[in-house]
C-alpha atoms as a PDB file:
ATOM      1  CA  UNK A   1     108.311  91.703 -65.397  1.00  0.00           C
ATOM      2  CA  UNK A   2     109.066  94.833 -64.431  1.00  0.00           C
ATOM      3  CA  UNK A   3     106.454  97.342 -65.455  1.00  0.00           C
ATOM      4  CA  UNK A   4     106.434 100.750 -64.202  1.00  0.00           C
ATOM      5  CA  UNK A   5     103.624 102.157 -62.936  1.00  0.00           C
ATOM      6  CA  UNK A   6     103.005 105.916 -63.897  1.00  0.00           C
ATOM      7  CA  UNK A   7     100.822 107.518 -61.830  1.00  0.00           C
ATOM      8  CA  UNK A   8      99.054 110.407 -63.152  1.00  0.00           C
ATOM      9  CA  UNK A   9      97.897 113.695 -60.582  1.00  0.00           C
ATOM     10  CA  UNK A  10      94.323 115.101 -62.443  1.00  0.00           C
ATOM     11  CA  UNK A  11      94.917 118.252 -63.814  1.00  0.00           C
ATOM     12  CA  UNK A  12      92.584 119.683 -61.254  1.00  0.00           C
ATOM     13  CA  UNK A  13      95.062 120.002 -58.531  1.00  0.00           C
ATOM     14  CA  UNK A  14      97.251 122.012 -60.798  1.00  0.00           C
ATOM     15  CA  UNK A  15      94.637 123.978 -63.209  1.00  0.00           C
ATOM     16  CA  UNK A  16      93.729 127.284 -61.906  1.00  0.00           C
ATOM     17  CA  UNK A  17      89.465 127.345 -61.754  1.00  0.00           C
ATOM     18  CA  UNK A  18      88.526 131.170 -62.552  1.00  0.00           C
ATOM     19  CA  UNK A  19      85.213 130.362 -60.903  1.00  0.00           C
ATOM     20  CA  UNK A  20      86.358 129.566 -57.575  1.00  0.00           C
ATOM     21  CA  UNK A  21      89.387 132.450 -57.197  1.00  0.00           C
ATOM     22  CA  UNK A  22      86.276 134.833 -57.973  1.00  0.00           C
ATOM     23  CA  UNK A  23      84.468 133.259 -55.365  1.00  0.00           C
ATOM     24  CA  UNK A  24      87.529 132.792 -52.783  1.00  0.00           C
ATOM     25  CA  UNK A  25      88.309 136.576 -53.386  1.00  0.00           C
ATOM     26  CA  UNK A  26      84.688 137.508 -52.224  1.00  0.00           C
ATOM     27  CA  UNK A  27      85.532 135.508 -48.988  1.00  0.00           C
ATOM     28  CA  UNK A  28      88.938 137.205 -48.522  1.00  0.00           C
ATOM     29  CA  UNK A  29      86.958 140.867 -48.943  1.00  0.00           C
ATOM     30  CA  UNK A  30      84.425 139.844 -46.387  1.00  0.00           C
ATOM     31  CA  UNK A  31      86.775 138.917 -43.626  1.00  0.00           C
ATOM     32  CA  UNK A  32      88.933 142.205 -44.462  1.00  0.00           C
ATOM     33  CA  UNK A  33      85.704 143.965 -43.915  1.00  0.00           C
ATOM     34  CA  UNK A  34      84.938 142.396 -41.066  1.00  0.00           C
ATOM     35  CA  UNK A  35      88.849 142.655 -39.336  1.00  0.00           C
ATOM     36  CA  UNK A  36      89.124 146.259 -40.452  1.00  0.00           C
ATOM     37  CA  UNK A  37      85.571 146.931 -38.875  1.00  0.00           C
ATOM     38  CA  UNK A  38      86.394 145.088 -35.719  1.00  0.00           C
ATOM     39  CA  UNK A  39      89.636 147.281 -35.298  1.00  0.00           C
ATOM     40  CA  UNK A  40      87.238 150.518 -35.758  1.00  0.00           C
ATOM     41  CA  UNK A  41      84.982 149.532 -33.304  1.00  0.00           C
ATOM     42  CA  UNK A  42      88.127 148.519 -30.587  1.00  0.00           C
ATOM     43  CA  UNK A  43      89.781 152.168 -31.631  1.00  0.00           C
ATOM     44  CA  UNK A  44      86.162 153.955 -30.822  1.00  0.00           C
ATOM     45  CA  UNK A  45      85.456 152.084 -27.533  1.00  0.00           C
ATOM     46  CA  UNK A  46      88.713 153.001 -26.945  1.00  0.00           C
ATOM     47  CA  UNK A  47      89.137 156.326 -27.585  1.00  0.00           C
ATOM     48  CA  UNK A  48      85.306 157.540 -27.818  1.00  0.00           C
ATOM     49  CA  UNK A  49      84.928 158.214 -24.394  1.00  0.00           C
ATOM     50  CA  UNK A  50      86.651 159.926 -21.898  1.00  0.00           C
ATOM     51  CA  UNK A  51      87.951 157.847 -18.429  1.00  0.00           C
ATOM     52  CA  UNK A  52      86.211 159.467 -15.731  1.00  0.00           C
ATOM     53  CA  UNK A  53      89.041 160.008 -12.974  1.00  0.00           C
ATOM     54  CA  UNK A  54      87.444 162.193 -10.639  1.00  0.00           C
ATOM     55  CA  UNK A  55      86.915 159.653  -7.646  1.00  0.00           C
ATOM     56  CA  UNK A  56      90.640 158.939  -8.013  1.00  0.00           C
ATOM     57  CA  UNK A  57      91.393 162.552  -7.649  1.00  0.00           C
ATOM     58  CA  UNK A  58      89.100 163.453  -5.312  1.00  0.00           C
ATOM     59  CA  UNK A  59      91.197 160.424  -2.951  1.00  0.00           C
ATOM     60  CA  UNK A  60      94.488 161.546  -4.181  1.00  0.00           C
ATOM     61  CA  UNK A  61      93.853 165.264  -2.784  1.00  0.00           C
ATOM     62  CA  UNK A  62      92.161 163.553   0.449  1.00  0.00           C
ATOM     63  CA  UNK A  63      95.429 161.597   0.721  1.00  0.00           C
ATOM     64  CA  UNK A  64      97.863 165.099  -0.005  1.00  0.00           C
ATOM     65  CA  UNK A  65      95.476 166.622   2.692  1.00  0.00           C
ATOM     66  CA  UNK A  66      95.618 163.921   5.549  1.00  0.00           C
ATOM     67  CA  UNK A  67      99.281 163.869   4.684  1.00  0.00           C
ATOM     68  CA  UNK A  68      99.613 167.100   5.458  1.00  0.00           C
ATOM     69  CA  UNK A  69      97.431 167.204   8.946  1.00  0.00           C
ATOM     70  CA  UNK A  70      99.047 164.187  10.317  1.00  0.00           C
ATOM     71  CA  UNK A  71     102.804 162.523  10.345  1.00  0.00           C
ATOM     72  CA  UNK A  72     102.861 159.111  12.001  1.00  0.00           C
ATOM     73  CA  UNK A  73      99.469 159.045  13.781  1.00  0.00           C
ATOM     74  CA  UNK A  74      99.696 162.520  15.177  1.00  0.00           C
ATOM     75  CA  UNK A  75      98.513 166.331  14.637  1.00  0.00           C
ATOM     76  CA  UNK A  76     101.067 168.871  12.894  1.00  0.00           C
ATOM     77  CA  UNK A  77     101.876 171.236  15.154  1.00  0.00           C
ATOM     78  CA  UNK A  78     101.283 174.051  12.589  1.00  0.00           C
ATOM     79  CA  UNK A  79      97.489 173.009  13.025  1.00  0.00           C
ATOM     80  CA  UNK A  80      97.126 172.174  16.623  1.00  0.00           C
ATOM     81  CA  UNK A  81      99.162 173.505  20.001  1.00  0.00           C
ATOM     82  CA  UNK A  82      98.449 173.079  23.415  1.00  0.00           C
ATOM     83  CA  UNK A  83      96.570 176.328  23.235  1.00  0.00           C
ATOM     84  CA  UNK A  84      94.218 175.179  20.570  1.00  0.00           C
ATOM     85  CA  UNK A  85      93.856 174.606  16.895  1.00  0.00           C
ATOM     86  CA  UNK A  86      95.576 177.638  14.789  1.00  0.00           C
ATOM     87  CA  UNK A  87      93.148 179.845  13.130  1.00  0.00           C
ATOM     88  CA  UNK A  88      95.881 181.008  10.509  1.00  0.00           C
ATOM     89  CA  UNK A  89      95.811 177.478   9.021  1.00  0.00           C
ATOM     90  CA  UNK A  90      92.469 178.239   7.350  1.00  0.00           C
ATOM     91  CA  UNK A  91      94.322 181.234   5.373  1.00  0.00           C
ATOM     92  CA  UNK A  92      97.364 179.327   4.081  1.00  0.00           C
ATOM     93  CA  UNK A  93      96.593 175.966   4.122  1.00  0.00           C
ATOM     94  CA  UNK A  94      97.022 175.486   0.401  1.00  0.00           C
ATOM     95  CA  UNK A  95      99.975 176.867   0.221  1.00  0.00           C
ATOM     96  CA  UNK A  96     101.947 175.390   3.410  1.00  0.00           C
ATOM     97  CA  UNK A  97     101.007 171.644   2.404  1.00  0.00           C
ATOM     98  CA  UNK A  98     101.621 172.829  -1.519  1.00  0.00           C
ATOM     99  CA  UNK A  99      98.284 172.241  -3.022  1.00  0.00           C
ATOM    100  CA  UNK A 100      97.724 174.146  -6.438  1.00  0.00           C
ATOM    101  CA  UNK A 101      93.546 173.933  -7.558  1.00  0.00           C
ATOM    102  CA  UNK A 102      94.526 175.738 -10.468  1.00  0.00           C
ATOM    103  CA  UNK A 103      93.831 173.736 -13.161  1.00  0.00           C
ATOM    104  CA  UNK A 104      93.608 174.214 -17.345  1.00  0.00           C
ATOM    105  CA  UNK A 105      89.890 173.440 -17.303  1.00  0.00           C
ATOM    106  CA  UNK A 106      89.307 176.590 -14.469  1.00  0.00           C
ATOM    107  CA  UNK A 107      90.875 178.945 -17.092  1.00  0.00           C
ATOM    108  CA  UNK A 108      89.394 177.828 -20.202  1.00  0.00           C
ATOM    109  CA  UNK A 109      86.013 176.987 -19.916  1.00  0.00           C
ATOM    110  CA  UNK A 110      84.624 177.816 -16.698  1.00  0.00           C
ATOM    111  CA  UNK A 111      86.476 180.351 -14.231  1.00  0.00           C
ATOM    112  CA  UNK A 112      84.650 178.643 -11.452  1.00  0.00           C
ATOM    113  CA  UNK A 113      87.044 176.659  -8.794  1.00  0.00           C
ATOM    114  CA  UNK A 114      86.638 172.892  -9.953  1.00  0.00           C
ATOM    115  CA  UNK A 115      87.724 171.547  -6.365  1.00  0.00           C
ATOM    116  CA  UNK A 116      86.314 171.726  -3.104  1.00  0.00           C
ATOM    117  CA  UNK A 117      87.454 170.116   0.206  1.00  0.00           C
ATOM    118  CA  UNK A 118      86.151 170.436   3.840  1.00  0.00           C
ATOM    119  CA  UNK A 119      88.465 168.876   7.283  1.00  0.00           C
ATOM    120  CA  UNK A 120      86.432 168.270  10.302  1.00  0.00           C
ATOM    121  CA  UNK A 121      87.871 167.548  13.850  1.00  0.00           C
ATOM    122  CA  UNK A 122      85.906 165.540  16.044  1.00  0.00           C
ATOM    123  CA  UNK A 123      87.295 165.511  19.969  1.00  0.00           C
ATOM    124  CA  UNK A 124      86.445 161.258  20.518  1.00  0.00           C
ATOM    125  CA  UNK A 125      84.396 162.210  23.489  1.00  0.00           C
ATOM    126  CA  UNK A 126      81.899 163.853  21.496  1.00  0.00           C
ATOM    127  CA  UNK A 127      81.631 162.783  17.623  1.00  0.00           C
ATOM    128  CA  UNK A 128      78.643 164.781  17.111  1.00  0.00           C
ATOM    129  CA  UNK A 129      80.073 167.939  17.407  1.00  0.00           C
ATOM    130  CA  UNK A 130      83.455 169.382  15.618  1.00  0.00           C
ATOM    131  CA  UNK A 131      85.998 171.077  17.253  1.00  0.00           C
ATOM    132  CA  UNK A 132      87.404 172.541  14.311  1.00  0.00           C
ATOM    133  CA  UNK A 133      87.220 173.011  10.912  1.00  0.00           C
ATOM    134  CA  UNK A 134      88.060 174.573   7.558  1.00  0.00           C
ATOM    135  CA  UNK A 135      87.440 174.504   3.550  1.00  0.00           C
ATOM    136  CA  UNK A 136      89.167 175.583   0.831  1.00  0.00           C
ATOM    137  CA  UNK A 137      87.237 175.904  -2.498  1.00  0.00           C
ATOM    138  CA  UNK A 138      83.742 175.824  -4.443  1.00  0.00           C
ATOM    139  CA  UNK A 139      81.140 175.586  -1.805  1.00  0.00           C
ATOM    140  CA  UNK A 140      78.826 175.437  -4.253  1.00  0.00           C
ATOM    141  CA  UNK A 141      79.999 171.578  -5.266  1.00  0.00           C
ATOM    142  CA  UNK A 142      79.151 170.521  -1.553  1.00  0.00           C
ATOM    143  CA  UNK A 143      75.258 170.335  -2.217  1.00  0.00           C
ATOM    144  CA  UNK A 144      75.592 167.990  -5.329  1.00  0.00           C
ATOM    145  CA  UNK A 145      77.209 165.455  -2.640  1.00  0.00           C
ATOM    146  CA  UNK A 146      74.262 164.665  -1.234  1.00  0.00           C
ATOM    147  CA  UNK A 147      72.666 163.296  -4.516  1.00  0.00           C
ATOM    148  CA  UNK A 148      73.501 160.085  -6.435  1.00  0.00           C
ATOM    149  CA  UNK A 149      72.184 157.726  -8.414  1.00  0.00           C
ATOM    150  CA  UNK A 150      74.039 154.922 -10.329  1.00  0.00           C
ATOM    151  CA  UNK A 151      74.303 154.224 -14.022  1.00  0.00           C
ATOM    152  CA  UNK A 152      72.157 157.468 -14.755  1.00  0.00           C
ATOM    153  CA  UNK A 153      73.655 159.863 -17.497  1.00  0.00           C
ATOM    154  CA  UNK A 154      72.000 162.847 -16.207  1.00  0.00           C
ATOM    155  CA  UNK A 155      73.476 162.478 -12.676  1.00  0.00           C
ATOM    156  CA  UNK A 156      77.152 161.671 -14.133  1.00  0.00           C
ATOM    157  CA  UNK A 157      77.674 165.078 -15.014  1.00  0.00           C
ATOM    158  CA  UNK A 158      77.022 165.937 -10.707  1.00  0.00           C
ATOM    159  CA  UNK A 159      80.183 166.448  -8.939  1.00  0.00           C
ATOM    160  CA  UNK A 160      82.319 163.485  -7.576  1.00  0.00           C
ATOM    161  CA  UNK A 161      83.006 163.370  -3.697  1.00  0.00           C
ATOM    162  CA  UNK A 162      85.551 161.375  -1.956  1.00  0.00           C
ATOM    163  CA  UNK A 163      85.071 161.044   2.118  1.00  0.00           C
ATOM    164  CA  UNK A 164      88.123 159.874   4.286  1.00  0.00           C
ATOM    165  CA  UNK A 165      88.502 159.488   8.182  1.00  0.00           C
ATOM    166  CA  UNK A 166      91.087 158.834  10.428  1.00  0.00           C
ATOM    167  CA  UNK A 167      91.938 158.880  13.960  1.00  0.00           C
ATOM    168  CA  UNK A 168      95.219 160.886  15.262  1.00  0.00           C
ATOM    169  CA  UNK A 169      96.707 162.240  18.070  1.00  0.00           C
ATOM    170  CA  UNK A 170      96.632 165.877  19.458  1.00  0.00           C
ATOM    171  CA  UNK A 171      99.202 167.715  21.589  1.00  0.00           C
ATOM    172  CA  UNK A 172      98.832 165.902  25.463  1.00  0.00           C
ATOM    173  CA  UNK A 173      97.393 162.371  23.807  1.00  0.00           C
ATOM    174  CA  UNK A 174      94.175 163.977  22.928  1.00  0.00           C
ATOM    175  CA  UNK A 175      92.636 161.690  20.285  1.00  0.00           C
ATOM    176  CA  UNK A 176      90.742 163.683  17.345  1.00  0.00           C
ATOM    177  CA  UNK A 177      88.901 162.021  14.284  1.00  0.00           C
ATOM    178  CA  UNK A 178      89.449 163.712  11.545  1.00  0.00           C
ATOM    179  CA  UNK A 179      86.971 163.794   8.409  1.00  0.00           C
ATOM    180  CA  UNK A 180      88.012 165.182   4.708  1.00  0.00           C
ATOM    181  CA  UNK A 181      85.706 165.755   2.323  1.00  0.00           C
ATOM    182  CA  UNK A 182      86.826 166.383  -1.217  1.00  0.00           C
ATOM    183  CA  UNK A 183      84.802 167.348  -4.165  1.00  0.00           C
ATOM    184  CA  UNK A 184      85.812 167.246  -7.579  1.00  0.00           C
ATOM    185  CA  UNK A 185      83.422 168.887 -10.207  1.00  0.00           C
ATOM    186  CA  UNK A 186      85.467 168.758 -13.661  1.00  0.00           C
ATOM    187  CA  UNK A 187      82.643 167.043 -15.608  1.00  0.00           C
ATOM    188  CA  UNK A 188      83.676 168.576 -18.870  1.00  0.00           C
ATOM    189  CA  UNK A 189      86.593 166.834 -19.219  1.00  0.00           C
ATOM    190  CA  UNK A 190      86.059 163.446 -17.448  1.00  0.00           C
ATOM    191  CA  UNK A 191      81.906 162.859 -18.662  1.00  0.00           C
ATOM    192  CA  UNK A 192      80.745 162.251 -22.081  1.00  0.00           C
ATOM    193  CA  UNK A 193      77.661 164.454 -22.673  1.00  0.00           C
END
């Protein structure tokens, strides 16, 4: 009464069809296509274009320069005294708060100054009207700040300008806004043509 039962797999399971590794291999040579194209494209994207950084400079040097005008809500007293603002702080004020515009792109390609800022003092009894100022740079930059217009690859190459304002104090509580403009040109490096 006991009769084995012998079960038999098909020899399809085990029987290697030419046809179908021919036509698995096509499958496997499409998707490496495909993966190897997708990783060119992410590399390109990636790579292709330069970041433009300017705005990010131009606040970094508005932050070096407002740093170096004002300490805890109040005037250095190498700009302002109780006789007035110093004149002599137009003439070395790159060099007393340490700011270098010398850059590898000014050297190489275009001897021009890539940087440009402008500090404006504004008594708070009259805003119209500036009390003081200086600027340190390429004038020339200044005009371009005037014109923008987004997502336009003809005005990306213009000049990237950064305005900051703050209020501090003077010598005798005088309160003084302060305005700092800072231009960074630099479109060679930081815009794709």
């Amino acid at each position: 009464m006991n009769k084995r039962v012998n079960i038999k797999f098909p020899v399809l399971f085990f029987k290697k069809n030419k046809r179908g590794d021919k036509v698995l291999s096509m499958y496997w040579f499409l998707i490496l296509i495909l993966v190897s194209g997708g990783i060119f494209a992410m590399v390109y994207n990636f790579y292709g274009s330069p970041y433009d950084v300017r705005e990010i400079e131009g606040e970094i040097l508005s932050q070096k320069i407002s740093d170096c005008i004002s300490r805890d809500g109040k005037i250095q007293t190498n700009i302002i005294s109780e006789e007035g603002f110093n004149a002599n702080i137009k003439e070395n004020f790159l060099e007393s708060c340490k700011i270098n515009f010398d850059s590898e792109e000014s050297f190489e390609q275009n001897p021009i100054n890539q940087y440009y800022f402008e500090v404006e003092f504004y008594k708070i009894e009259d805003l119209s009207n500036n009390v003081f100022n200086f600027n340190e740079g390429n004038l020339n930059w200044k005009a371009d700040c005037g014109i923008k217009k987004e997502n336009d690859k003809d005005y990306a190459r213009l000049v990237k300008c950064t305005e900051r304002r703050f209020y501090a104090l003077g010598p005798g509580e005088s309160q003084y806004l302060i305005k700092i403009l800072s231009v960074i040109a630099k479109s060679e490096k930081n815009v794709k043509a």
